[in-house]
Structure formats: structure tokens, C-alpha cells
Protein backbone atom coordinates (compact mmCIF):
# COMPACT_ATOMS: atom_id res chain seq x y z
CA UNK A 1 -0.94 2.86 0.68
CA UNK A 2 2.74 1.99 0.04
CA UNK A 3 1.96 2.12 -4.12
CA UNK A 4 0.18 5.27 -3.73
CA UNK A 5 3.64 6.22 -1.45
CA UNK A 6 5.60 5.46 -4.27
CA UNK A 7 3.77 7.09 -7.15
CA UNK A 8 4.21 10.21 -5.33
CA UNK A 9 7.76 9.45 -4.59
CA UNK A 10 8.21 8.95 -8.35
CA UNK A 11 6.31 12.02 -9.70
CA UNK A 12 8.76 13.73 -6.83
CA UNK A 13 11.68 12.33 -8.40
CA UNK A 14 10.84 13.97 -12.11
CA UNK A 15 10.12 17.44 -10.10
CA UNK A 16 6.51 17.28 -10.48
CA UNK A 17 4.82 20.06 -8.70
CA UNK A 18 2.18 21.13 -7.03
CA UNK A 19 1.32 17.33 -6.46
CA UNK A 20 -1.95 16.74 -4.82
CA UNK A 21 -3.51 12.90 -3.70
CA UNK A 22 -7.12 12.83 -2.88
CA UNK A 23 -9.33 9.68 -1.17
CA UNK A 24 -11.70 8.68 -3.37
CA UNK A 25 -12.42 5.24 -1.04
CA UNK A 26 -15.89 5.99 -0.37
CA UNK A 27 -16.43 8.39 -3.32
CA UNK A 28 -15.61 5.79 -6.49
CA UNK A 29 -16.69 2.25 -7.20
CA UNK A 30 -13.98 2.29 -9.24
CA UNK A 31 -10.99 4.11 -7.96
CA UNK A 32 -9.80 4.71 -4.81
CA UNK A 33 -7.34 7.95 -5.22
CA UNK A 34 -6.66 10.48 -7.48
CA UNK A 35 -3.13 11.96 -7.66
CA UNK A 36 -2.96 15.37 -9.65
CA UNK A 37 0.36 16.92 -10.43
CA UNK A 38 1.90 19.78 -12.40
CA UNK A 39 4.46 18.99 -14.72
CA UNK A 40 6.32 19.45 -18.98
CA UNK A 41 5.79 16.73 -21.22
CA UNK A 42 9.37 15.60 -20.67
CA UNK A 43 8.57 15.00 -16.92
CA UNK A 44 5.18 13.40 -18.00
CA UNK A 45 6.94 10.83 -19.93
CA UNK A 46 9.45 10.21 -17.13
CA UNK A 47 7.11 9.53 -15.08
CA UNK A 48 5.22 7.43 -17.17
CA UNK A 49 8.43 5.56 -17.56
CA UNK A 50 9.70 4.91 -13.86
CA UNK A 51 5.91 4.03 -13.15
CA UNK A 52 6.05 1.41 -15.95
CA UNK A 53 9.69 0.04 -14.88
CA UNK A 54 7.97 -0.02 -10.92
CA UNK A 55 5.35 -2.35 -12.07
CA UNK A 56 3.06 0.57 -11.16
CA UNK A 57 1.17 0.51 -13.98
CA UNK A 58 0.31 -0.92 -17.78
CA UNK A 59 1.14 1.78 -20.49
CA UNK A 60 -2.36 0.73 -22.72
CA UNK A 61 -3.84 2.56 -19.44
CA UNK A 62 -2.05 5.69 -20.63
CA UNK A 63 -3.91 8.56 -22.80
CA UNK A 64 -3.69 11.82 -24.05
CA UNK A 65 0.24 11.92 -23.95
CA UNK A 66 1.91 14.95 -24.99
CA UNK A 67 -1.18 16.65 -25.29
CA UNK A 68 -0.99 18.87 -21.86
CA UNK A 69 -3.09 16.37 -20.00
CA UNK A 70 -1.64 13.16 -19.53
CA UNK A 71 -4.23 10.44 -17.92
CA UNK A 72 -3.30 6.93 -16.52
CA UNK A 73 -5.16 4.51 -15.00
CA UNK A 74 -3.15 2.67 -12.55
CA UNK A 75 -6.58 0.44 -11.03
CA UNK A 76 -6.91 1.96 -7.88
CA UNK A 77 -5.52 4.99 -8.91
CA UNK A 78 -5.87 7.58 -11.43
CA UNK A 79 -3.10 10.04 -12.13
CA UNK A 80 -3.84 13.33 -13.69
CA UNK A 81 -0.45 15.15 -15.02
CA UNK A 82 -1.24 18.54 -16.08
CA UNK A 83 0.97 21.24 -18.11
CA UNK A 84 0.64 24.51 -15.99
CA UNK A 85 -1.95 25.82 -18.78
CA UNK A 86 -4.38 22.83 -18.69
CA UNK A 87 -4.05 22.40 -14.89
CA UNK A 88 -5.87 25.93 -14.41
CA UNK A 89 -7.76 25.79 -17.49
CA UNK A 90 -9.67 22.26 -16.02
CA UNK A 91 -9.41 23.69 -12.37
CA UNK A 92 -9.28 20.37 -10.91
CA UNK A 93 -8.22 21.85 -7.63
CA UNK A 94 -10.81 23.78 -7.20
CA UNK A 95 -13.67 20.81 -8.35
CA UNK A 96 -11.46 18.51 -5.99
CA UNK A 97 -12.63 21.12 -2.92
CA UNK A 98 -14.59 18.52 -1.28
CA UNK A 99 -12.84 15.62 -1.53
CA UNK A 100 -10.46 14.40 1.63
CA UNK A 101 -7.18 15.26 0.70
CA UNK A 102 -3.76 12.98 1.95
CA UNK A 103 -0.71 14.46 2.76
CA UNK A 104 2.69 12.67 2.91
């Protein structure tokens, strides 16, 4: 819980917004949360960056940069960074509905 902690302390830092972290434990063989955050593609690469200096994560796990929807695979978590535009175009939120949601 204390990496999870401090990816959302990071995407804090960059002023990522509208950050959301959902429990996947029991949902995903293969993850166990998904964070989901607003934010520009200068904030995306921050974040990407402070992650990678953290030891938080290996930049090959990184796709879709600069392209509105940033991916990265951090093993137990995934980490969605959306421009405003894709964010309600996907509607993760909404998909998400279900899922147990953690607050910090």
C-alpha cells in the first residue's frame, strides 16, 4: 500500500487531477489497482519521470505517450493518465462504477 501511497503522492505533486485508485485485488490475476488521473502531456511526462527516479516503475512499461492517454504498467499497478478530452471520451469513471474505490 505504501507504493500505491506514493504514486498518488507523485501524480499529486505534478497537479494531476481528478485522481481516482480502484482495488482490483480480487478482480485481476494480474493487477491489483488501477490509478486513473487527469492531467497535460507535460504533467504526464513528469510523472513518468519522478515515478522512474522512485524506482516505481520501468519506462519499457510505458505506452502511448503524448498521445492523450498515457498507460504504464507498474506490476501491481496500472496507471491510466488521461488528457481531459480522452478521459471523457473512454469514460473510465463511469465503466470503473463497480469497482471498490480507495481513498487517501
Amino acid at each position: 500500500m505504501k507504493i500505491l501511497k506514493d504514486m498518488v503522492k507523485i501524480l499529486d505533486n505534478v497537479n494531476a487531477t481528478n485522481v481516482k485508485v480502484f482495488d482490483y485485488e480480487k478482480k485481476s490475476p494480474f493487477f491489483d489497482y488501477v490509478i486513473i488521473a487527469t492531467v497535460s502531456p507535460r504533467q504526464s511526462n513528469a510523472a513518468i519521470n519522478y515515478l522512474k527516479e522512485a524506482n516505481l516503475l520501468n519506462t519499457e512499461k510505458v505506452e502511448g505517450r503524448n498521445t492523450g492517454w498515457t498507460l504504464i504498467d507498474a506490476g501491481d499497478v496500472i496507471i491510466h493518465l488521461f488528457d481531459e478530452e480522452q478521459r471523457k471520451y473512454y469514460n473510465f469513471d463511469e465503466r470503473l462504477l463497480g469497482v471498490k474505490k480507495i481513498e487517501f
